[in-house]
N, C-alpha and C. Protein backbone atom coordinates (compact mmCIF):
# COMPACT_ATOMS: atom_id res chain seq x y z
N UNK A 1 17.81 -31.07 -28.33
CA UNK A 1 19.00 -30.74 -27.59
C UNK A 1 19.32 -29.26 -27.72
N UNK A 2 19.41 -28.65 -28.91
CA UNK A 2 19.47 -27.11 -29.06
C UNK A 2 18.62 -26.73 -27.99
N UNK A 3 17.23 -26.85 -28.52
CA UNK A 3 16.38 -26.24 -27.75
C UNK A 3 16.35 -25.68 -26.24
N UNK A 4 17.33 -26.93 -25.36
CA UNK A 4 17.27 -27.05 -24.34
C UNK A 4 18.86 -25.72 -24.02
N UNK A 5 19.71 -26.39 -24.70
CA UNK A 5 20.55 -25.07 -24.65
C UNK A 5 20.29 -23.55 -24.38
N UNK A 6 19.00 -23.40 -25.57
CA UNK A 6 18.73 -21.94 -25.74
C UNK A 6 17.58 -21.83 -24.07
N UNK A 7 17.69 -22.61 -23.73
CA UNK A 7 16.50 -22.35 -22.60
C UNK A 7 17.57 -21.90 -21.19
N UNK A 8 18.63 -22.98 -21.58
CA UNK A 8 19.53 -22.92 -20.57
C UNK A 8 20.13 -21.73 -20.42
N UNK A 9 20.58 -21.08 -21.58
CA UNK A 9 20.83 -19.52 -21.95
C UNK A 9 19.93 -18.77 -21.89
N UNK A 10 19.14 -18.72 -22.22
CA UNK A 10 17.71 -17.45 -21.34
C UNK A 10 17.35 -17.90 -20.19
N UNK A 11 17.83 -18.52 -18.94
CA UNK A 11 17.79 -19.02 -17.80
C UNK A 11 19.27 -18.39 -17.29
N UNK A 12 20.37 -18.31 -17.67
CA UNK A 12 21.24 -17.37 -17.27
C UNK A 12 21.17 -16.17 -17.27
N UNK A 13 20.72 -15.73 -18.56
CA UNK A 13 20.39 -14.39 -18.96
C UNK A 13 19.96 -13.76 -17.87
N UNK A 14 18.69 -14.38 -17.77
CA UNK A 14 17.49 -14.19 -16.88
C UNK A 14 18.02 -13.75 -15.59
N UNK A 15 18.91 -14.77 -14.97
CA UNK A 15 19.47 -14.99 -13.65
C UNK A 15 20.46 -13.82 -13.59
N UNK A 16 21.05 -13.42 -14.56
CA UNK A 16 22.28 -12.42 -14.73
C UNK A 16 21.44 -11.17 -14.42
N UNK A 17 20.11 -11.09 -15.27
CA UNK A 17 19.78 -9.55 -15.30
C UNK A 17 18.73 -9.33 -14.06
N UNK A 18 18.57 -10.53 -12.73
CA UNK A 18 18.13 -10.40 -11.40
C UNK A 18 19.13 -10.02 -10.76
N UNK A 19 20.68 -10.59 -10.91
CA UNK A 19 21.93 -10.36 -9.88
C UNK A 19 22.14 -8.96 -10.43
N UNK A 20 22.20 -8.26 -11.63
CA UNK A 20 22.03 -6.73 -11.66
C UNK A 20 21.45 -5.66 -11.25
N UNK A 21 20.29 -6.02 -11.16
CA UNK A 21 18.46 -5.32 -10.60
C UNK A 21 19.12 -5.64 -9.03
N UNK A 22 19.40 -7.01 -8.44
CA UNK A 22 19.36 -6.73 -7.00
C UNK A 22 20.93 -6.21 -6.65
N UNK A 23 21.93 -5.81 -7.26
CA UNK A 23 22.50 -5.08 -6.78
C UNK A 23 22.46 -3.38 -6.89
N UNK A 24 21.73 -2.94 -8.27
CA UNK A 24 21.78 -2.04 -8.54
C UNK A 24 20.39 -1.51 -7.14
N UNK A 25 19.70 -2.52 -6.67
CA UNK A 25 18.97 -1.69 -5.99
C UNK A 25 19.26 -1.87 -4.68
N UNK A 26 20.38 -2.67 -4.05
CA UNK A 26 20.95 -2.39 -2.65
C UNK A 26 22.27 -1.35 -2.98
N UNK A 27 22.60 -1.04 -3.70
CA UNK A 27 23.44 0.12 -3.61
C UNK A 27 22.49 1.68 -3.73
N UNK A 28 21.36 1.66 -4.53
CA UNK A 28 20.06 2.47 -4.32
C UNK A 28 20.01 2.55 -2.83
N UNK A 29 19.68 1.27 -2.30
CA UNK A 29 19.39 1.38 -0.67
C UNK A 29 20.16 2.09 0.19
N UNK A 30 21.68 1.49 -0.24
CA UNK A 30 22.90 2.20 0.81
C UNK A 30 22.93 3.77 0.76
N UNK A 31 22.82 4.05 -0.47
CA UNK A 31 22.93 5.43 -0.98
C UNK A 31 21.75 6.24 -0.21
N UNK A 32 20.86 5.95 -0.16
CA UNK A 32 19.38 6.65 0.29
C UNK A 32 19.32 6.63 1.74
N UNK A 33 20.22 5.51 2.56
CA UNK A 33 20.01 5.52 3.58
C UNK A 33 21.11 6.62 4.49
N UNK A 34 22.34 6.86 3.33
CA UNK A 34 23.59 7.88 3.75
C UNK A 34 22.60 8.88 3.54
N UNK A 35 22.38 9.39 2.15
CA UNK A 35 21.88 10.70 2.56
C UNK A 35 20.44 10.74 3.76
N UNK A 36 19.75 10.03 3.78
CA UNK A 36 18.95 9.98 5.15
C UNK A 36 19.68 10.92 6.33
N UNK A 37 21.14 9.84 6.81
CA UNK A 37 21.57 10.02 8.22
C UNK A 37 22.55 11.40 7.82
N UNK A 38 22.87 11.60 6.28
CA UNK A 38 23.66 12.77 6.44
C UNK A 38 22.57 14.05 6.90
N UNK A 39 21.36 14.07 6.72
CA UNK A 39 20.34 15.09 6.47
C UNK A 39 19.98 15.02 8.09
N UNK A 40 19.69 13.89 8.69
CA UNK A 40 19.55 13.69 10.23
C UNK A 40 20.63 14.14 11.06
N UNK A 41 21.73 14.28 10.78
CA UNK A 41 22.58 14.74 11.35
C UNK A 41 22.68 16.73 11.46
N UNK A 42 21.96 16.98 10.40
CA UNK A 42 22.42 17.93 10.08
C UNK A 42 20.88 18.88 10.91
N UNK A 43 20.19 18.25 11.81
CA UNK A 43 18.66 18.45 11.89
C UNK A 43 18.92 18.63 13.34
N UNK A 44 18.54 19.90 14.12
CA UNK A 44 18.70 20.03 15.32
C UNK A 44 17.47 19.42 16.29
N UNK A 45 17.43 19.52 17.57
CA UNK A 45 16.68 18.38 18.11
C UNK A 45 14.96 19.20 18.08
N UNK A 46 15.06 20.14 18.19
CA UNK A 46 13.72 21.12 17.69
C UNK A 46 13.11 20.36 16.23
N UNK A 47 13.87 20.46 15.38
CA UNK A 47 13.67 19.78 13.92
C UNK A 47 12.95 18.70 14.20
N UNK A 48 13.99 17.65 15.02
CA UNK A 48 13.59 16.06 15.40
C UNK A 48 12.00 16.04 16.09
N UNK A 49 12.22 17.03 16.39
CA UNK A 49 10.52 16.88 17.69
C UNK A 49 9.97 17.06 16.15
N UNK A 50 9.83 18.14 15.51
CA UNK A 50 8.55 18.77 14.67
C UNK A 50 8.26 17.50 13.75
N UNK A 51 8.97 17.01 13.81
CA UNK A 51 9.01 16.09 12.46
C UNK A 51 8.11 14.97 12.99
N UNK A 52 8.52 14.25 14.10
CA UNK A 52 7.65 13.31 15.54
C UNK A 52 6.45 13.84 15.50
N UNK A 53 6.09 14.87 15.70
CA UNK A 53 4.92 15.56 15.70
C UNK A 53 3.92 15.31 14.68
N UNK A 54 4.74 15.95 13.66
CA UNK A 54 3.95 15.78 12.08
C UNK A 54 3.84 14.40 11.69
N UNK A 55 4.63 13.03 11.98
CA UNK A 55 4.42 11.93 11.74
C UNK A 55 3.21 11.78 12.48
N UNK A 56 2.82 11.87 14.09
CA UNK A 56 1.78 11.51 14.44
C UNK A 56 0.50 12.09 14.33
N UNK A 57 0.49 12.94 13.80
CA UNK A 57 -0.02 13.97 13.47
C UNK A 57 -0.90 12.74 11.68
N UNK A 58 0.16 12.62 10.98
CA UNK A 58 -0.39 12.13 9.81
C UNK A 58 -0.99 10.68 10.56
N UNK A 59 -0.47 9.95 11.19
CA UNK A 59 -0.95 8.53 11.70
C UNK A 59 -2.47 8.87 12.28
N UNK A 60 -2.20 10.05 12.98
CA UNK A 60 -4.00 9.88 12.98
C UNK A 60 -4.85 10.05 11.97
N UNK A 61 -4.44 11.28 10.96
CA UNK A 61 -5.27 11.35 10.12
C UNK A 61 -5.53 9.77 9.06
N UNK A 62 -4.84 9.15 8.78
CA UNK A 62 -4.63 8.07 8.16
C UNK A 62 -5.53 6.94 9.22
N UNK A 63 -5.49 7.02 10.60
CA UNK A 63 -6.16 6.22 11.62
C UNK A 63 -7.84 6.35 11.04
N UNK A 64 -8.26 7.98 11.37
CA UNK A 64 -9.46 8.31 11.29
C UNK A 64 -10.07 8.08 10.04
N UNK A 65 -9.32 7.84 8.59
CA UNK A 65 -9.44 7.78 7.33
C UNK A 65 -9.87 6.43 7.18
N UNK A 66 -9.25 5.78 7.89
CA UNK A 66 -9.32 4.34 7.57
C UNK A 66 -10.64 3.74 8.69
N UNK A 67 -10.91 4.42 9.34
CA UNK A 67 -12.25 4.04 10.16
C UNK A 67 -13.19 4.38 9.62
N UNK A 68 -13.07 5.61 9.03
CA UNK A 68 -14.44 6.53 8.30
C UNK A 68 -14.63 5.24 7.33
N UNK A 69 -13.67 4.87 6.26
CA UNK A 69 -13.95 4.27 4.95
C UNK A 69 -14.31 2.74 5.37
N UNK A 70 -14.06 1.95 6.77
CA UNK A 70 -14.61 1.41 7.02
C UNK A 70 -16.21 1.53 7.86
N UNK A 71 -16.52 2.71 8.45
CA UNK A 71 -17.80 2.74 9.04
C UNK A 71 -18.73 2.86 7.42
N UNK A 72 -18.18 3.51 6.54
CA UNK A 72 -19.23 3.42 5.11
C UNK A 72 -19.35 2.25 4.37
N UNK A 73 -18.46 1.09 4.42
CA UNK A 73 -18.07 -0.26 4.36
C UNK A 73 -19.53 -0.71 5.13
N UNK A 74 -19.67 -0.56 5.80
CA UNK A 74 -20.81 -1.04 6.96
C UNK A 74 -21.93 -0.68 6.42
N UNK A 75 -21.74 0.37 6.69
CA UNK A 75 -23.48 0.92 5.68
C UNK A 75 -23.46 0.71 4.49
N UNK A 76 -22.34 0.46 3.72
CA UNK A 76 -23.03 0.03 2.02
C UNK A 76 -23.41 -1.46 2.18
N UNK A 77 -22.73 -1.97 3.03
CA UNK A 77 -23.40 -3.67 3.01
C UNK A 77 -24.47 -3.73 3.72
N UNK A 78 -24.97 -2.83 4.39
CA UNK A 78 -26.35 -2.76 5.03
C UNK A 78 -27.08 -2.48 3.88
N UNK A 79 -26.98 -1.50 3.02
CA UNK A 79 -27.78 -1.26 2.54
C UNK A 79 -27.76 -2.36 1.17
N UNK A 80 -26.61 -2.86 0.97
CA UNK A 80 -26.97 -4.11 0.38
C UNK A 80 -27.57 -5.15 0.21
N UNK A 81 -27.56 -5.46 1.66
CA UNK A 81 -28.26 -6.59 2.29
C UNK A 81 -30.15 -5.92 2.04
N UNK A 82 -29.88 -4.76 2.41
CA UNK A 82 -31.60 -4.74 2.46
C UNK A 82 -31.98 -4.24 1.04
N UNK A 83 -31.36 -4.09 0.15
CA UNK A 83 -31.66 -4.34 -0.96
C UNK A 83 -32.13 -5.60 -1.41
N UNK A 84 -31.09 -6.38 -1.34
CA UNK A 84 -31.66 -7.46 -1.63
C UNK A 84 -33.18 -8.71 -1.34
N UNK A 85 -33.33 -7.76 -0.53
CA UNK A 85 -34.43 -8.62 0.20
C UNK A 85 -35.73 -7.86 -0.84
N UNK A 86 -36.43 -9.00 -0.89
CA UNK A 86 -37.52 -8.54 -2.07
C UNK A 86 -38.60 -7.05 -1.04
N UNK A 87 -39.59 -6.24 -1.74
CA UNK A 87 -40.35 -5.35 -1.33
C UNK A 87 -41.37 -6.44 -0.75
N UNK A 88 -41.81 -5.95 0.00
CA UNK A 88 -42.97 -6.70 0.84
C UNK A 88 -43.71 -5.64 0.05
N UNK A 89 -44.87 -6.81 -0.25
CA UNK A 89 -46.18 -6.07 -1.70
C UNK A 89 -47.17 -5.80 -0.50
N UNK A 90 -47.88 -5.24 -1.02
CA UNK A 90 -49.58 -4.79 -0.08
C UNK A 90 -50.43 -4.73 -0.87
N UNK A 91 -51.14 -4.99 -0.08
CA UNK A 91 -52.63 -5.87 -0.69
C UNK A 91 -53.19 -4.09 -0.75
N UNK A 92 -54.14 -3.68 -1.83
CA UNK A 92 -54.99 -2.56 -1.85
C UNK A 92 -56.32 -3.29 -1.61
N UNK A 93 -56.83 -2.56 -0.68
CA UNK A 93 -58.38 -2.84 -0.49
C UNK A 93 -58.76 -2.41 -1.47
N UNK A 94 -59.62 -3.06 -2.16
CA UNK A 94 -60.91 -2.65 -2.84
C UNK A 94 -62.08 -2.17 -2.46
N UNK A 95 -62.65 -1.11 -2.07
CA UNK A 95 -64.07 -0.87 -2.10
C UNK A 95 -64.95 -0.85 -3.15
């Protein structure tokens, strides 16, 4: 019966120090998202383009990154595959 107590109490605990963590990190959120729109506000529409720019700008590089590391994906399992396949032996003539 104790036992079950003390379980029941590190099961609140527990539960207490999640309802802390998730508020302490939606007030993190609210906070991050004010200064966001205070900083957006403060950003003329020249700013707004460059920034559009430079985002797509990184999306490709990140596009092309992620194709490259998959086209080498391709060739290491090619060359896996033909690894694995035993050497075809050859016969030496004897004279």
């Amino acid at each position: 019966m104790h036992q079950e107590i003390e379980e029941l109490k590190k099961a609140q605990q527990a539960a207490r120090d999640a309802k802390k963590k998730a508020t302490k990190d939606l007030r993190n959120a609210v906070k991050k998202k004010q200064r966001v729109m205070k900083k957006a506000r403060e950003l003329t529409n020249a700013d707004l383009v460059e920034v559009i720019t430079l985002r797509q700008q990184a999306a490709a590089q990140r596009a092309a990154l992620k194709s490259e590391a998959t086209k080498k994906e391709g060739e290491e399992e090619e060359v896996i595959e033909n690894a694995e396949d035993p050497p075809e032996k050859k016969k030496k003539k004897q004279k």
